[in-house]
N, C-alpha and C. Protein backbone atom coordinates (compact mmCIF):
# COMPACT_ATOMS: atom_id res chain seq x y z
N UNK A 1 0.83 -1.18 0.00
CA UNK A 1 0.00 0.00 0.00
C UNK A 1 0.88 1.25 0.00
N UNK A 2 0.34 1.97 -0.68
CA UNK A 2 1.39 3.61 -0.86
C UNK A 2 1.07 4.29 0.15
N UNK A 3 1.91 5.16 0.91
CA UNK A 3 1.55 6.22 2.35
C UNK A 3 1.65 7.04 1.49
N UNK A 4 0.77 8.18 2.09
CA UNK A 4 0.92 9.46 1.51
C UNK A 4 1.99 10.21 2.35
N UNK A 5 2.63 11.01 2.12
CA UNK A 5 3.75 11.50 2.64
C UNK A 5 3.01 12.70 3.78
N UNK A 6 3.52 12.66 4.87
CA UNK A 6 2.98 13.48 6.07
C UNK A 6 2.79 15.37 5.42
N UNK A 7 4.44 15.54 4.96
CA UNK A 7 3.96 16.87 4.35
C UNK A 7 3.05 16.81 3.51
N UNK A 8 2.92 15.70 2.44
CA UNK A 8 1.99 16.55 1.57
C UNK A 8 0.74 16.54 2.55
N UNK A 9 0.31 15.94 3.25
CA UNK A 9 -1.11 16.22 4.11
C UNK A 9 -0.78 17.26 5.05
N UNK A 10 -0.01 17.67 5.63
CA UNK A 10 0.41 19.08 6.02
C UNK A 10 -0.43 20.04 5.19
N UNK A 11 -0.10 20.14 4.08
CA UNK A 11 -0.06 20.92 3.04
C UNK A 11 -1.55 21.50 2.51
N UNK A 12 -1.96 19.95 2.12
CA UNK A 12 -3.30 19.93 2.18
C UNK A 12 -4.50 20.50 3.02
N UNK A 13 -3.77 20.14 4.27
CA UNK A 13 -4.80 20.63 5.50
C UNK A 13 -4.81 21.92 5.69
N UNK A 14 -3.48 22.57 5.39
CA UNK A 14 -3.39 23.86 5.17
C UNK A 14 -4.13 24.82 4.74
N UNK A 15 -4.45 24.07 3.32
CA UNK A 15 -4.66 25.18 2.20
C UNK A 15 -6.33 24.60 2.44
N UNK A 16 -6.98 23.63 2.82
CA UNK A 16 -8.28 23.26 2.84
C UNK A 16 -9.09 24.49 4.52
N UNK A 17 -8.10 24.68 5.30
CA UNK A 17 -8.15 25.32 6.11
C UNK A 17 -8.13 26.94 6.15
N UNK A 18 -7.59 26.93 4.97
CA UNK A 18 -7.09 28.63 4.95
C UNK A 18 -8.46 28.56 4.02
N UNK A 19 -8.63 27.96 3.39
CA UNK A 19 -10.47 28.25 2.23
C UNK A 19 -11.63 28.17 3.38
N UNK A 20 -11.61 27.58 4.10
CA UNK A 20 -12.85 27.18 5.10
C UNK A 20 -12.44 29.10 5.74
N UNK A 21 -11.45 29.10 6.40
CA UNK A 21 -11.70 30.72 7.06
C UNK A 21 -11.94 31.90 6.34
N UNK A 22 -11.25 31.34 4.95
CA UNK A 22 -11.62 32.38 3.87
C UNK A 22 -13.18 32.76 3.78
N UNK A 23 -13.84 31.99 3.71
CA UNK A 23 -15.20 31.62 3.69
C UNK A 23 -16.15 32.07 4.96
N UNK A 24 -15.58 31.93 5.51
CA UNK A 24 -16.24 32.23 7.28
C UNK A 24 -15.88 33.41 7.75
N UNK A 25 -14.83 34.01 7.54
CA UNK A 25 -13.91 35.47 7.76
C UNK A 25 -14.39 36.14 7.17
N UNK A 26 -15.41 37.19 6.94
CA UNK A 26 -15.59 38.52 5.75
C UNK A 26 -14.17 39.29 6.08
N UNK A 27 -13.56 39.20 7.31
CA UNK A 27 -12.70 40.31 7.45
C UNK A 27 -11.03 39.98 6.58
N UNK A 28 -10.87 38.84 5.86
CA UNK A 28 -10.09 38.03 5.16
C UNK A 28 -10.39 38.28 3.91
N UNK A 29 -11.04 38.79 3.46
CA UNK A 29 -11.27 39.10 2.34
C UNK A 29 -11.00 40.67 1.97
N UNK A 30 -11.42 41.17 2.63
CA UNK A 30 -11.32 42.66 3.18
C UNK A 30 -10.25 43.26 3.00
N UNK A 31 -9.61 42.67 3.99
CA UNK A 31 -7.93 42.42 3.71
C UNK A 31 -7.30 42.39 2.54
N UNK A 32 -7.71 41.45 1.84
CA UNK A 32 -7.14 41.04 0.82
C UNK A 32 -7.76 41.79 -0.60
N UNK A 33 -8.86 42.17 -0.51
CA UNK A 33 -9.14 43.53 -1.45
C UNK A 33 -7.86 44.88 -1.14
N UNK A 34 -7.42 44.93 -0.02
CA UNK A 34 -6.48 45.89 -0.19
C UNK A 34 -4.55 45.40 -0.58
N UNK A 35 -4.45 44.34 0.15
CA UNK A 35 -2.96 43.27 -0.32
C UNK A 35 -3.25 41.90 0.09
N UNK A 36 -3.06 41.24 -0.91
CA UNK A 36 -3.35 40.03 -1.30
C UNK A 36 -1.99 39.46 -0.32
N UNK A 37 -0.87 39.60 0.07
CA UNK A 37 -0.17 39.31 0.77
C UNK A 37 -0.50 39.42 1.98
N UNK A 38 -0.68 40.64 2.71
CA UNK A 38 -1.09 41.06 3.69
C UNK A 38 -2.23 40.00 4.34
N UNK A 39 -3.27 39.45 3.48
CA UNK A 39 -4.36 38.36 3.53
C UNK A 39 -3.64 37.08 3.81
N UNK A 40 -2.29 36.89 3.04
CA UNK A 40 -1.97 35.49 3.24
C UNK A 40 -1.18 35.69 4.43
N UNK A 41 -0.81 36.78 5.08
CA UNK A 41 0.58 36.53 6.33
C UNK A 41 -1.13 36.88 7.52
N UNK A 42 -2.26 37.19 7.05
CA UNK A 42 -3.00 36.96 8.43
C UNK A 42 -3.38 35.42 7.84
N UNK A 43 -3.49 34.91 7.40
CA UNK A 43 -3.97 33.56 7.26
C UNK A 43 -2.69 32.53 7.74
N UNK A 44 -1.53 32.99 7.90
CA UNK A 44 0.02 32.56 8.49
C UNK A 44 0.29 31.16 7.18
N UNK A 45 -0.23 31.54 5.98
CA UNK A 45 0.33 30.45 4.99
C UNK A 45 1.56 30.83 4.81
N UNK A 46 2.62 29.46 4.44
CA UNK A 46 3.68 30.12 3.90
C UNK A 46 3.89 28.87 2.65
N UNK A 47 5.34 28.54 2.13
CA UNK A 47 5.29 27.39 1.13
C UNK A 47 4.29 27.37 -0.05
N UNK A 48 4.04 26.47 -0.20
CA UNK A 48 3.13 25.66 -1.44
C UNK A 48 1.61 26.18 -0.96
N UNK A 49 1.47 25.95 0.34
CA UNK A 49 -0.20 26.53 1.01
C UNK A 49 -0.11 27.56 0.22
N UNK A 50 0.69 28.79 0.45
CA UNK A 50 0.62 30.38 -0.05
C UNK A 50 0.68 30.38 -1.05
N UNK A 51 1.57 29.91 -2.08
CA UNK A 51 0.88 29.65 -3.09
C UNK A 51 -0.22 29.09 -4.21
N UNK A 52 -0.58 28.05 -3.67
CA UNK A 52 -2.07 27.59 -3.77
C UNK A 52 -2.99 28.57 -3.87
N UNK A 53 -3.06 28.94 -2.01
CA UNK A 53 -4.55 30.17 -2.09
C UNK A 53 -4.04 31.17 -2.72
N UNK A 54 -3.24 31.89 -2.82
CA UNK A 54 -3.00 33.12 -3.68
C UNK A 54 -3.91 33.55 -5.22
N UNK A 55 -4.06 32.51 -5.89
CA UNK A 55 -4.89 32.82 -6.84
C UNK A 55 -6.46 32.87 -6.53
N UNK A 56 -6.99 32.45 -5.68
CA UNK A 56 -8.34 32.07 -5.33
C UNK A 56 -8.25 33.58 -4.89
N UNK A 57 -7.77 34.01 -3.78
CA UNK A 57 -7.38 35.53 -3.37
C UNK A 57 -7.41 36.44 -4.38
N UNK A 58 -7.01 36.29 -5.50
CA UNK A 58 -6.66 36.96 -6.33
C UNK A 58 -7.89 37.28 -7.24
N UNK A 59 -8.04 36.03 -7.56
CA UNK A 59 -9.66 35.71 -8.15
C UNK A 59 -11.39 36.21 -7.15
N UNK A 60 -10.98 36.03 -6.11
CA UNK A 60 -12.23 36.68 -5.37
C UNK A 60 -12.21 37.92 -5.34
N UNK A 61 -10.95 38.18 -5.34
CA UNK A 61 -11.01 39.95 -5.01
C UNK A 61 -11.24 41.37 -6.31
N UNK A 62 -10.45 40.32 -7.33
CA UNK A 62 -10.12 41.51 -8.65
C UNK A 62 -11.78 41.46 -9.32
N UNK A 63 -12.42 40.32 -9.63
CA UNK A 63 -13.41 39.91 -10.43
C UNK A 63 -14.63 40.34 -10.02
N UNK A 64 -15.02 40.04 -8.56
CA UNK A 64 -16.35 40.33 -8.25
C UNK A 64 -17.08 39.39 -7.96
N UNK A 65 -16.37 38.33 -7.92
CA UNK A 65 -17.34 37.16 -8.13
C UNK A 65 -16.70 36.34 -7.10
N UNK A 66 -16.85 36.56 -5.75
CA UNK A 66 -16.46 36.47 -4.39
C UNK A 66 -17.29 35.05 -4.47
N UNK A 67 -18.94 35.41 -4.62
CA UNK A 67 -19.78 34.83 -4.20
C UNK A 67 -19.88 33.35 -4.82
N UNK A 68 -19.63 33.47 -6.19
CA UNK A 68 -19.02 32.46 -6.69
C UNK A 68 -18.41 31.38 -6.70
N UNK A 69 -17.36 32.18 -6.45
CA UNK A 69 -16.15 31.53 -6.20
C UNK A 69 -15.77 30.62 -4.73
N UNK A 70 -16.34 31.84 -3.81
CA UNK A 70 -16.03 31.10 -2.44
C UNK A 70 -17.24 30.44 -1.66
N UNK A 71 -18.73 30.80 -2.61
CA UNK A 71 -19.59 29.56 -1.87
C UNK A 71 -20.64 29.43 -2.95
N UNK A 72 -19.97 28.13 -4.17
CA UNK A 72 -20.05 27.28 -4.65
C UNK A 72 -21.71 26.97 -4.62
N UNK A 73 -22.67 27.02 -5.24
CA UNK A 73 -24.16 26.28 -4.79
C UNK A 73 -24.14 25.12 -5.79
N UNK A 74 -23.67 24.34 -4.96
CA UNK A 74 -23.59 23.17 -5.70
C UNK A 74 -24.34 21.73 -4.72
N UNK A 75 -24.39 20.93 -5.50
CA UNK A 75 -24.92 19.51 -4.71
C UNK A 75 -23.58 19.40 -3.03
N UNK A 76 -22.44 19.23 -3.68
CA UNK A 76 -21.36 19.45 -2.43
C UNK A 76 -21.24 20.27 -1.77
N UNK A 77 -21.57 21.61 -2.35
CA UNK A 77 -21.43 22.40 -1.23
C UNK A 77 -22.47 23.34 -0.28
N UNK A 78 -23.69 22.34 -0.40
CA UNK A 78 -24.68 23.40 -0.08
C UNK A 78 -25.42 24.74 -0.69
């Protein structure tokens, strides 16, 4: 059987974690309408996490389409 390697689930949990507060935080967003960095050092991502969410950040904020993007009306996501 293959293990998944501990970092990459580090990693994962990370970036699945930093979307869940993204989502729950209006004040994370807020943030990040003014520096998209500034959003990721309060979210304390650093590595591969920070880069991951960075575009989702990027994408909620420039476009308009927050609502979209960060809550999905879908069969999965409610």
């Amino acid at each position: 059987m293959n293990r998944v390697p501990d970092a990459f689930l580090s990693e994962t949990r990370a970036i699945a974690d930093a979307v869940r507060r993204i989502r729950e935080d209006a004040r994370i967003l807020a943030v990040a309408r003014q520096s998209v960095t500034d959003a990721l050092d309060l979210l304390g991502l650093t590595g591969t996490p920070r880069e991951a969410v960075k575009p989702l950040l990027i994408a909620a904020t420039s476009t308009g389409a927050e609502a979209h993007i960060l809550k999905p009306q879908t069969f999965w996501f409610g």
